[in-house]
Protein backbone atom coordinates (compact mmCIF):
# COMPACT_ATOMS: atom_id res chain seq x y z
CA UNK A 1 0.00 0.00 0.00
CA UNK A 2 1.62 3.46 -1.34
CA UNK A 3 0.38 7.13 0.16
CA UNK A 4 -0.90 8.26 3.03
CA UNK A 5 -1.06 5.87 6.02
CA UNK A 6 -2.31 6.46 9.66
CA UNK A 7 -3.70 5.37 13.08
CA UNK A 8 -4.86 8.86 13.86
CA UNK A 9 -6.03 12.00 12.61
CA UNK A 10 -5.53 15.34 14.28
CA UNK A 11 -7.81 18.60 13.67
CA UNK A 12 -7.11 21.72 14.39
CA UNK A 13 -10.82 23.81 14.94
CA UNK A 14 -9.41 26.72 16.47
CA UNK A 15 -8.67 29.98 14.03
CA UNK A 16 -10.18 30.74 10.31
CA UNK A 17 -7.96 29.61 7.98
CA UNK A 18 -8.96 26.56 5.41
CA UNK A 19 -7.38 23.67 8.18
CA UNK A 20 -9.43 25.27 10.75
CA UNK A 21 -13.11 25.41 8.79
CA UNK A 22 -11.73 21.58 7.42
CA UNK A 23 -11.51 20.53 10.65
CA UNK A 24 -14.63 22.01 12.41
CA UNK A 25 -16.43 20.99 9.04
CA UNK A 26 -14.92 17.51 9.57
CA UNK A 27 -15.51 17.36 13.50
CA UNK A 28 -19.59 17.89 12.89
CA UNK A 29 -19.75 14.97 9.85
CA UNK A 30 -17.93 12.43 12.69
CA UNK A 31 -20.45 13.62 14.79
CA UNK A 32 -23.22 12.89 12.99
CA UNK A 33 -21.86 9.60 12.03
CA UNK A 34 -21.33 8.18 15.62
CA UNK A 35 -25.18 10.29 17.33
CA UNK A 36 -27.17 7.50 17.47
CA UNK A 37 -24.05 5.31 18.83
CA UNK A 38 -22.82 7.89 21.34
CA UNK A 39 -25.27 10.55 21.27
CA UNK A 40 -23.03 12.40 24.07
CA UNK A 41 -19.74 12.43 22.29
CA UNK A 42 -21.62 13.84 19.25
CA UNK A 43 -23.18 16.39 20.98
CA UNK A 44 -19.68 17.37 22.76
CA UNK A 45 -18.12 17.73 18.88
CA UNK A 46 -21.02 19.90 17.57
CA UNK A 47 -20.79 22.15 21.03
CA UNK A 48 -16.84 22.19 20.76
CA UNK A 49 -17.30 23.24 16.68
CA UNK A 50 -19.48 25.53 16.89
CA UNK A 51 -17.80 27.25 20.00
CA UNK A 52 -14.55 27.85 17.76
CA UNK A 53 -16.93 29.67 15.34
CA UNK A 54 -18.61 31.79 17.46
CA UNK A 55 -15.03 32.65 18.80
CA UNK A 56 -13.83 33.34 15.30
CA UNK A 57 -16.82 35.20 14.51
CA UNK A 58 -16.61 37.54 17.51
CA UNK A 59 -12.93 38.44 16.57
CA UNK A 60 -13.71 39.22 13.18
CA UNK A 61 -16.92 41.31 14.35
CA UNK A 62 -14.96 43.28 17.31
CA UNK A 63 -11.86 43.03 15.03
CA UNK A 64 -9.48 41.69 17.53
């Protein structure tokens, strides 16, 4: 087997560059993949998601 190989994945949700929205974008399909098997996990992941955009979003509104 050639390319990529890995145990793990890492994401990086925090900030607004193209990893970051990858990563938050990736981070909500897992958790709707694994909601009806671990509904709390999956909520944690959306929460956690859509906390770094809010974040982003206030530093771009306040312009910090």
């Amino acid at each position: 087997m050639t390319g990529l190989q890995m145990k793990y994945f890492v994401l990086k949700p925090s900030g607004n560059d193209a990893y970051a929205i990858a990563s938050r974008a990736a981070m909500r399909a897992y958790a709707d993949s694994i909601k009806n098997e671990d509904e709390v996990l999956a909520l944690e992941l959306y929460e956690w998601a859509n906390n770094e955009s809010s974040l982003i979003d206030e530093i771009i509104e306040h312009g910090m």
